[in-house]
Protein backbone atom coordinates (compact mmCIF):
# COMPACT_ATOMS: atom_id res chain seq x y z
CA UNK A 1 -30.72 38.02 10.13
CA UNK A 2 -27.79 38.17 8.92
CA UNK A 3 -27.47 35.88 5.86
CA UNK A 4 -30.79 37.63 5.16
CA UNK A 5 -29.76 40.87 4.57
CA UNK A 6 -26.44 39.63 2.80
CA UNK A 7 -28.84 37.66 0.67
CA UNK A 8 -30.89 40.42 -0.33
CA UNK A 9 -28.58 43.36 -0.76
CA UNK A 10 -27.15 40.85 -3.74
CA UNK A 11 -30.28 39.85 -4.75
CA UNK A 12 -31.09 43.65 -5.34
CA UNK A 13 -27.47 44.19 -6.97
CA UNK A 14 -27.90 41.36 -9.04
CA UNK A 15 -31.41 42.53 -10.76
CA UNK A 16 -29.99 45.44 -10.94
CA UNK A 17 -27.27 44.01 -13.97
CA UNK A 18 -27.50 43.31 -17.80
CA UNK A 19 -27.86 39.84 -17.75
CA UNK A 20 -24.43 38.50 -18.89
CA UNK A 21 -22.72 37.23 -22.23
CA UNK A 22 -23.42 33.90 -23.02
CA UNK A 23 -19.90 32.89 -23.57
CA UNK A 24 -19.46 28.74 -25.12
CA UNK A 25 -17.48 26.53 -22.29
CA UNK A 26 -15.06 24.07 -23.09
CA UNK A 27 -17.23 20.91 -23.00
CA UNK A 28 -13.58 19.07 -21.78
CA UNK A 29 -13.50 21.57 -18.95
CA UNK A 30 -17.47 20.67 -18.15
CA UNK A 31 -17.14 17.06 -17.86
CA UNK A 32 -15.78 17.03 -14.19
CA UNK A 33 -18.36 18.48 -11.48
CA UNK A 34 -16.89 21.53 -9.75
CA UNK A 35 -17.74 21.73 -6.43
CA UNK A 36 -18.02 24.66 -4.04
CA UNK A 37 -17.60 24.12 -0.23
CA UNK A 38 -16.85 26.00 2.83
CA UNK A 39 -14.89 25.66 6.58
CA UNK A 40 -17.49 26.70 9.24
CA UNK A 41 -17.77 26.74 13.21
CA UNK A 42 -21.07 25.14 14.54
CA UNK A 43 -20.79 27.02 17.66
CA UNK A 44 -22.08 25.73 21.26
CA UNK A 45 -25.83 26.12 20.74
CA UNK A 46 -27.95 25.22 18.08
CA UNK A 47 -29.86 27.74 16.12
CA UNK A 48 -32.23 26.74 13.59
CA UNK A 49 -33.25 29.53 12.03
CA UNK A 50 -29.53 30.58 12.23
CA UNK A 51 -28.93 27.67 10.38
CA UNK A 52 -31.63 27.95 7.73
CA UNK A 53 -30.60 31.25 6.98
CA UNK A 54 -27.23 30.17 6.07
CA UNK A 55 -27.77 27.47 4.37
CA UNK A 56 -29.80 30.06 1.88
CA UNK A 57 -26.79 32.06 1.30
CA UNK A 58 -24.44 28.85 1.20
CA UNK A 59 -27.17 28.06 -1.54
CA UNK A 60 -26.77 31.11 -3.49
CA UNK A 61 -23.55 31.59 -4.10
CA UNK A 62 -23.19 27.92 -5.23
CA UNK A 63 -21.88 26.61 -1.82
CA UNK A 64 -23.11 22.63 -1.75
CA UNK A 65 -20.80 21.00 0.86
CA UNK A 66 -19.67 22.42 4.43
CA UNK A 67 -16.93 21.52 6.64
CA UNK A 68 -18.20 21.94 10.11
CA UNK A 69 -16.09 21.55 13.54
CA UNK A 70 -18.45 20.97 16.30
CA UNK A 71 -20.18 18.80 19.33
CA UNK A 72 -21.72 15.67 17.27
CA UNK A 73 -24.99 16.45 18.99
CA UNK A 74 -24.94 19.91 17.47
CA UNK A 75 -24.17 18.29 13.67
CA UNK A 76 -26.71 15.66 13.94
CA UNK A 77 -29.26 18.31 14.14
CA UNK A 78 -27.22 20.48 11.26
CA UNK A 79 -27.77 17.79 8.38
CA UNK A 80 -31.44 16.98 7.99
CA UNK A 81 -31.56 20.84 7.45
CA UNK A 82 -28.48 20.98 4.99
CA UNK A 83 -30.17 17.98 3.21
CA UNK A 84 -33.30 20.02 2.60
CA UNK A 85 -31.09 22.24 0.67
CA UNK A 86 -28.82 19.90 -0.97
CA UNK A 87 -25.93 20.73 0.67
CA UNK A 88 -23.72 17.70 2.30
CA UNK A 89 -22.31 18.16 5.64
CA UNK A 90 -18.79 17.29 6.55
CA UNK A 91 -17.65 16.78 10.68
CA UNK A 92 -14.43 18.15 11.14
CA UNK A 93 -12.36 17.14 13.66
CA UNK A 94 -9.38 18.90 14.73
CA UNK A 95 -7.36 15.26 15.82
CA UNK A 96 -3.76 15.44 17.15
CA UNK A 97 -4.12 19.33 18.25
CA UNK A 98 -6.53 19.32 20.67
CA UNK A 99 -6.86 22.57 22.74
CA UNK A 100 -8.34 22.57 26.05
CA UNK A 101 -9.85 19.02 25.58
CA UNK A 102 -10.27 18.67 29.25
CA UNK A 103 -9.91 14.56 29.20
CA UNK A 104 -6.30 15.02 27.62
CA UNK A 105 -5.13 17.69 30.11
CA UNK A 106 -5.49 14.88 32.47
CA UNK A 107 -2.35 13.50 30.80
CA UNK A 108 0.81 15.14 30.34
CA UNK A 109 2.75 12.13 29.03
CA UNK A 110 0.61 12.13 26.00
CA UNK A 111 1.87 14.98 24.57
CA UNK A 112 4.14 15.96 22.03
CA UNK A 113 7.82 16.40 22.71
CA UNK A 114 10.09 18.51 21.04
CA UNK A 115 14.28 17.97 20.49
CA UNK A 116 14.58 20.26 23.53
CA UNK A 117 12.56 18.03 25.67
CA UNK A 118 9.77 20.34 25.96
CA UNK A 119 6.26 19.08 26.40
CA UNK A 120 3.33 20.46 23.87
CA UNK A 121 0.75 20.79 26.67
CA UNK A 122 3.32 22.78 29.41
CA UNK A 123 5.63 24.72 26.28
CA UNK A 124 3.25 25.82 23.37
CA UNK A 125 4.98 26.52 20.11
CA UNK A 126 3.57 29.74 19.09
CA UNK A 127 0.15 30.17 20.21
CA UNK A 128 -1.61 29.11 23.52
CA UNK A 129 -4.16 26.95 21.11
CA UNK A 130 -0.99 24.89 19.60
CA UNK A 131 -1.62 21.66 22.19
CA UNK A 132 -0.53 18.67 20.14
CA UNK A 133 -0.67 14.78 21.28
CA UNK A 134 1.79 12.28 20.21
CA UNK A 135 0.90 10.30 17.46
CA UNK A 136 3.37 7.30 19.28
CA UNK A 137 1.78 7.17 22.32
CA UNK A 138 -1.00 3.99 22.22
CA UNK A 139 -3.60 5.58 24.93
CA UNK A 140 -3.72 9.04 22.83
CA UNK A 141 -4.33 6.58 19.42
CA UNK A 142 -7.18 5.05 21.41
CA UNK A 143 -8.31 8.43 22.01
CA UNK A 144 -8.55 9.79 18.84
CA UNK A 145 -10.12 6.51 17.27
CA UNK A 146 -12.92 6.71 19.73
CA UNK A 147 -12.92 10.62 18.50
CA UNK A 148 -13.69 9.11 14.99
CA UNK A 149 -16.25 6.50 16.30
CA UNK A 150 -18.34 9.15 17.44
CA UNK A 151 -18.54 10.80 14.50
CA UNK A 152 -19.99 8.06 12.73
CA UNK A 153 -22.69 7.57 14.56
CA UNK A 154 -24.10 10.95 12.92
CA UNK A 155 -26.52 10.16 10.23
CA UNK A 156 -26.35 11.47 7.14
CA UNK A 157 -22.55 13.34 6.95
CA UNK A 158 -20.91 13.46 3.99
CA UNK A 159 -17.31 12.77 5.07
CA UNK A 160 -15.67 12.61 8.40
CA UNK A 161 -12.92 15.44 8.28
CA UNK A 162 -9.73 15.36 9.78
CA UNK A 163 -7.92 18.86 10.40
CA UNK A 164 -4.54 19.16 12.28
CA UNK A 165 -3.29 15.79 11.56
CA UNK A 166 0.59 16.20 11.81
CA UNK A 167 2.98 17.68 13.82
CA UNK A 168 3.67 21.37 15.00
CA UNK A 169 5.34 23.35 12.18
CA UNK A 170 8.81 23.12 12.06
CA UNK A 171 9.02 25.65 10.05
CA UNK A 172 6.07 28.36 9.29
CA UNK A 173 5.20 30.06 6.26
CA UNK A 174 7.66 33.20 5.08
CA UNK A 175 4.84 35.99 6.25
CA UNK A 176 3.57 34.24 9.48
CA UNK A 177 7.10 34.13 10.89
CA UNK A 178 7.57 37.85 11.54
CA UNK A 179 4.46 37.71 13.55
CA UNK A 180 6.52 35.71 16.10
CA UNK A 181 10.07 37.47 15.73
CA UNK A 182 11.64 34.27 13.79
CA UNK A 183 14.02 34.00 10.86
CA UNK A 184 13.17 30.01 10.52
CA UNK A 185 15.97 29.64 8.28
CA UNK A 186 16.96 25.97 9.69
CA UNK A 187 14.62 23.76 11.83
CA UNK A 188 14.81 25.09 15.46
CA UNK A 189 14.86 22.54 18.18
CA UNK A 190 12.03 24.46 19.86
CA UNK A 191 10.08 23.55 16.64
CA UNK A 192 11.09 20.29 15.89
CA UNK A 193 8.45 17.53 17.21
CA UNK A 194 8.04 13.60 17.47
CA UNK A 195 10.80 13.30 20.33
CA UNK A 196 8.28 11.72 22.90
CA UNK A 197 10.06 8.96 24.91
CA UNK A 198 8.28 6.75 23.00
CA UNK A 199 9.38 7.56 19.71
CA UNK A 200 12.78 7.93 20.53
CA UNK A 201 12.97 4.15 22.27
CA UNK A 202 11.37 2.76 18.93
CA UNK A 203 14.07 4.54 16.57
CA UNK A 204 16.49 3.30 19.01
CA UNK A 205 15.77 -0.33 19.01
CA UNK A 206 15.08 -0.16 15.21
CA UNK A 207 18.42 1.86 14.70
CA UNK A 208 20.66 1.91 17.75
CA UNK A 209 20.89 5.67 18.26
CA UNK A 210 18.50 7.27 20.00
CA UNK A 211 17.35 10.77 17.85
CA UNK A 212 17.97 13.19 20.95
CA UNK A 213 21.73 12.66 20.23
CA UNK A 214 21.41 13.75 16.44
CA UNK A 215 23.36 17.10 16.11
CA UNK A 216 21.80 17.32 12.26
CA UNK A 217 18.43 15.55 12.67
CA UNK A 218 17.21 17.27 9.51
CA UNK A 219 19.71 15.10 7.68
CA UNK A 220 18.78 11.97 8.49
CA UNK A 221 15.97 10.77 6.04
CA UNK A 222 15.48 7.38 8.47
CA UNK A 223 14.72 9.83 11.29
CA UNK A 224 12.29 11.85 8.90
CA UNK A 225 9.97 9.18 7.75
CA UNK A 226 10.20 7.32 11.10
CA UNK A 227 8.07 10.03 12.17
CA UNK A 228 6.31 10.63 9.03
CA UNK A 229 4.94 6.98 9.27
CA UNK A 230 4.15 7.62 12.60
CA UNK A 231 1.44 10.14 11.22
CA UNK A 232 0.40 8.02 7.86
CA UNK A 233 0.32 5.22 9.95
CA UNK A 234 -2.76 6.35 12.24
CA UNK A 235 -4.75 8.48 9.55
CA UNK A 236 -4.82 4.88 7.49
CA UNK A 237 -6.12 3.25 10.47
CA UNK A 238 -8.78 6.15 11.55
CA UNK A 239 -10.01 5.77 7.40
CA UNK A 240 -10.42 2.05 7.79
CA UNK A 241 -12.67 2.80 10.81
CA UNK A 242 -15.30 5.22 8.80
CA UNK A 243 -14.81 2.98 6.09
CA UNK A 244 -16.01 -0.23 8.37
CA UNK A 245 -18.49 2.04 8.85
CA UNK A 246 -19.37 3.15 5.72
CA UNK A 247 -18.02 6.67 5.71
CA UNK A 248 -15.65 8.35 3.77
CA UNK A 249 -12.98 9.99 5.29
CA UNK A 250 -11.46 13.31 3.73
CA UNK A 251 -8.59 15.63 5.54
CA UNK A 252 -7.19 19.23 5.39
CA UNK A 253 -3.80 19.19 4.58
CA UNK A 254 -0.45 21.62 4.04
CA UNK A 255 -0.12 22.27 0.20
CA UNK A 256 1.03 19.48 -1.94
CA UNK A 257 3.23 16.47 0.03
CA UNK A 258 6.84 17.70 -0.07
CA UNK A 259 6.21 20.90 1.23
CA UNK A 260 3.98 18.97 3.98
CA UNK A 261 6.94 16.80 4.64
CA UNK A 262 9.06 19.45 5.20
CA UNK A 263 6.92 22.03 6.96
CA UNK A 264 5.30 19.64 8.98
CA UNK A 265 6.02 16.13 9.04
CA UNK A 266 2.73 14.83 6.80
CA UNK A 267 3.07 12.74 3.92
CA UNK A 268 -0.60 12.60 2.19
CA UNK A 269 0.16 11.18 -0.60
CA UNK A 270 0.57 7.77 1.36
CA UNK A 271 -2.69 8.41 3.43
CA UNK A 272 -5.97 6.45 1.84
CA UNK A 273 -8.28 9.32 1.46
CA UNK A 274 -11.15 9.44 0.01
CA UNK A 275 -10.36 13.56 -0.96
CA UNK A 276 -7.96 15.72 0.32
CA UNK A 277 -8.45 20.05 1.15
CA UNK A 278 -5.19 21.17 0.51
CA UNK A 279 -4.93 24.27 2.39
CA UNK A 280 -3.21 26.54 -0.28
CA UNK A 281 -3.09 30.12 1.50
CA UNK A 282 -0.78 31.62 -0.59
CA UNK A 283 0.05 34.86 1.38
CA UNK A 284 1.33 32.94 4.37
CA UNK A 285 3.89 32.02 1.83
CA UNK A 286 4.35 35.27 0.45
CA UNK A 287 3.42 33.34 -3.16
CA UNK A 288 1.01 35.06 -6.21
CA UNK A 289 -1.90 33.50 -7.70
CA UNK A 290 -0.01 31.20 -9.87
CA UNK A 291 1.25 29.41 -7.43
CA UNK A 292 -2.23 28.24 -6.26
CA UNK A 293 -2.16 26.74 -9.77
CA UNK A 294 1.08 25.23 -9.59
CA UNK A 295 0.32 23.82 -5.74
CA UNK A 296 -2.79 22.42 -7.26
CA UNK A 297 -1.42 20.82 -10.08
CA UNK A 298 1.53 18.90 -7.90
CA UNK A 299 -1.16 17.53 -5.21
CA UNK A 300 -3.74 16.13 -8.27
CA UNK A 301 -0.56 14.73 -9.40
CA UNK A 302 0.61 13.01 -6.52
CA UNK A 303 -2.69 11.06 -5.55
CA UNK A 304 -5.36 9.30 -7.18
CA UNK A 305 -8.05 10.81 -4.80
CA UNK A 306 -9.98 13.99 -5.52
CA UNK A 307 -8.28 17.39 -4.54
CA UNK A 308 -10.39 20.87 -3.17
CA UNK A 309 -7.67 23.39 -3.10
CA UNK A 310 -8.54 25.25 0.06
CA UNK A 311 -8.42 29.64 -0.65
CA UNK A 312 -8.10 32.06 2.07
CA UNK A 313 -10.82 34.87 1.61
CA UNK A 314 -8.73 37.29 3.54
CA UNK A 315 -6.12 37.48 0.86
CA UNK A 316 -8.48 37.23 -2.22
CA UNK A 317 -10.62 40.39 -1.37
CA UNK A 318 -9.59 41.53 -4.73
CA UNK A 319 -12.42 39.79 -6.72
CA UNK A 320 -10.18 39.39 -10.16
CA UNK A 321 -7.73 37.11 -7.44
CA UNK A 322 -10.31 35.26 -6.45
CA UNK A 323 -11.67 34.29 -9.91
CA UNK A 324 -7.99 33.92 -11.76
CA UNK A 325 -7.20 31.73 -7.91
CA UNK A 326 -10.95 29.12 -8.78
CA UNK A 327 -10.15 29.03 -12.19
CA UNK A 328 -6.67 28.08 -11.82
CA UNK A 329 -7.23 25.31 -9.41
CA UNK A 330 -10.28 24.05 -11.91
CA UNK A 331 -7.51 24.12 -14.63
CA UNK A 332 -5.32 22.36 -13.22
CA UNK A 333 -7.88 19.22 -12.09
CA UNK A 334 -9.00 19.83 -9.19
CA UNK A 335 -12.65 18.79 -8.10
CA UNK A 336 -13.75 21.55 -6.25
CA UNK A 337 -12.87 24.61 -3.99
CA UNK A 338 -13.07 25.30 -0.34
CA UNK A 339 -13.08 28.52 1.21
CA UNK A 340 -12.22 29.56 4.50
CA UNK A 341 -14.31 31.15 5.05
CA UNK A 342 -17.24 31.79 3.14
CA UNK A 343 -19.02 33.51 5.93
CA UNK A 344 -17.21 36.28 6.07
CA UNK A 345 -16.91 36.98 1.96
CA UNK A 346 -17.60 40.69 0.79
CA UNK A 347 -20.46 41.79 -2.04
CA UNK A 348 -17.62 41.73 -4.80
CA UNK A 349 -15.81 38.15 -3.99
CA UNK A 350 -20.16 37.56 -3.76
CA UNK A 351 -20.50 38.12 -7.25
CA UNK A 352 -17.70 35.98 -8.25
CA UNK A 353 -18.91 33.17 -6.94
CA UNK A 354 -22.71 33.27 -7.86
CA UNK A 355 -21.09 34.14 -11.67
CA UNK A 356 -18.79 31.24 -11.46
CA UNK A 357 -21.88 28.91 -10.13
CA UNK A 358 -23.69 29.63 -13.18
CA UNK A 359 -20.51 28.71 -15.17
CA UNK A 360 -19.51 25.78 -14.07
CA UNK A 361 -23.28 24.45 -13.35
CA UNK A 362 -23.08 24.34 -9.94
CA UNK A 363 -26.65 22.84 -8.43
C-alpha cells in the first residue's frame, strides 16, 4: 500500500506538468549505460504483494538493480518477481561484521582484537551492532566462504554483494565522531584492529617483533599492509568462489582506496571485483557536493572495474544536491548510482530521479 500511494501521488504530480524541454545530450556522455540501483532490507517474512508493489516504484523512478541483505530463502523467492520487471537482484552479505550471528557467538577466539587486547564480540567499538571476526583466524575464513556458497545457490542474482568487509574504523568520519564524544585526531588503541593472536604471531615470525610492542603502529607501513592483505587476501578468494560458480561478485566499499586504507584498513583497488559501491556519504565527512565528484573520479581511476558511487538520501533532501551529486558521479565515469535508500526518498528527490531516467535512458 504503500509504494501505491507513493506511486500515484507522483503519477498525479507528474500529469499535472508541461511536459519538459527537449534539451540535445552529449552523445559522448550517452554511450555508457547509467544505471540506477538501491540498498534494501528483505525483512524476515516474505510478502509478495509487498514486493510487487515495490518493484513498481523501483520501476518508476528508473531503479533497475537492488542490493538486498537477507535469508537466501527469502531472495530466492525475491528474483523471479524482480525479473518480471527487469530489475536484477543483488544478495548482500554483511561478511566480517556479523551481529548476533548466533553460530559465531559460540566462539570468542574468532573475533577481532584491538591494540588494547580487547575482543570485538565482549568490547564493541561504538555501537552494540559493531561485532567484527578476524579476517586471520582459518575457522572464521571457513565460515564466511560457506556464507558465500550459499548464496550461490540462489538462481538468478545478479551479483553476490559483500558489505562490511574490513576492519572497525580506526578513525570515523569528521561529523559521526561527535556523536560518540571523540576528537579522533590520531588512531586510538581502542580503535585500532587486526591484533588477534594470530596476526600478531604471523608478523612476528615474518618480522621478529610482535605489533603489540609498537609504540607508533601507524608508522609502520609493513604493519599496515600486513593487515591490509589480510583483508584483500580473503575477498580475492570469496570472488574466485562465485566466479567457480559463475557469479559475479561486487562489494560496498569506504570512498576511493587511500582513504579506505586509512579509515579502515581496505585496499580495493587490489580486490578482483567485478564492480565496486563506493559508499560516498559526504556529510559524515563534513564534505560538499564536489567532493562526491572528486571521490568518484579517484576510485574510476584506481581500478579497471565499474564504479556506483553510493549517495546518502538523508543528506540530499535538497533535490538540486541530489541532481548536481548523479550528475557529478556520471561525469566523472562512473557506471551507475546507488542510493541508500531509495525507500525512504521524498516527492522532490522523486522527481529528480524519474527526470534523470528519462535523460540518461534508463529502461
Amino acid at each position: 500500500m504503500k509504494y501505491t500511494l507513493i506511486i500515484f501521488s507522483i503519477l498525479i504530480v507528474l500529469a499535472c506538468q508541461s511536459p519538459p524541454e527537449k534539451k540535445e545530450i552529449n552523445q559522448k556522455e550517452t554511450k555508457k549505460q547509467f544505471t540506477f540501483a538501491t540498498w534494501a532490507h528483505a525483512g524476515k517474512i516474505f510478502k509478495k504483494e509487498a514486493w510487487e508493489e515495490r518493484f513498481e516504484y523501483y520501476k518508476m523512478i528508473g531503479i533497475t538493480e537492488v542490493l538486498v541483505g537477507g535469508d537466501p530463502n527469502i531472495l530466492s523467492q525475491i528474483v523471479p518477481l524482480a525479473n518480471e520487471k527487469n530489475i536484477k537482484i543483488h544478495a548482500w552479505m554483511w561478511t566480517l561484521n556479523r551481529p548476533n550471528d548466533t553460530i559465531c557467538n559460540k566462539h570468542p577466539e574468532w573475533y577481532a582484537v584491538n591494540k588494547l587486547g580487547q575482543n570485538s564480540l565482549e568490547k564493541r567499538a561504538y555501537v552494540d551492532y559493531y561485532q567484527w571476526l578476524s579476517p586471520f583466524h582459518s575457522e572464521v575464513q571457513k565460515y564466511v566462504k560457506n556464507k558465500v556458497r550459499e548464496l550461490t545457490a540462489i538462481k538468478g542474482i545478479a551479483s553476490i554483494h559483500l558489505d562490511y568487509v574490513r576492519y572497525p574504523d580506526v578513525i570515523l568520519g569528521a561529523d559521526l565522531q561527535p556523536k560518540y564524544g571523540l576528537i579522533q585526531n590520531h588512531e586510538m588503541p581502542e580503535y585500532d584492529y587486526g591484533y588477534h593472536p594470530i596476526a600478531r604471531q604471523g608478523f612476528k615470525d615474518l618480522f621478529g617483533i610482535d605489533p603489540i610492542n609498537f609504540e607508533h603502529p601507524e608508522l609502520s607501513t609493513e604493519w599496515r599492509q600486513y593487515r591490509l592483505n589480510a583483508i584483500t587476501n580473503l575477498v580475492n578468494e570469496l570472488v574466485d568462489i562465485a566466479h567457480e560458480s559463475g557469479h559475479r561478485m561486487t562489494a560496498a566499499v569506504f570512498p576511493f582506496p587511500e582513504m579506505s586504507r586509512q579509515m579502515v584498513r581496505q585496499a580495493w583497488n587490489d580486490w578482483n571485483l567485478d564492480a565496486a559501491y563506493p559508499m560516498l556519504y559526504h556529510n559524515f565527512y563534513r564534505q560538499n557536493i564536489n567532493w562526491i565528484g572528486f571521490a568518484t573520479k579517484q576510485g574510476v581511476s584506481d581500478v579497471d572495474f565499474p564504479i556506483f558511487p553510493g549517495l546518502y538520501s538523508e543528506a540530499l533532501k535538497n533535490p538540486k544536491n541530489l541532481e548536481s551529486a548523479i550528475r557529478l558521479t556520471k561525469k566523472m565515469g562512473a557506471n551507475g548510482i546507488s542510493i541508500f535508500t531509495a525507500d525512504n526518498l521524498n516527492d522532490k528527490q522523486i522527481k529528480v530521479l524519474i527526470k534523470l531516467k528519462k535523460e540518461f535512458k534508463i529502461e
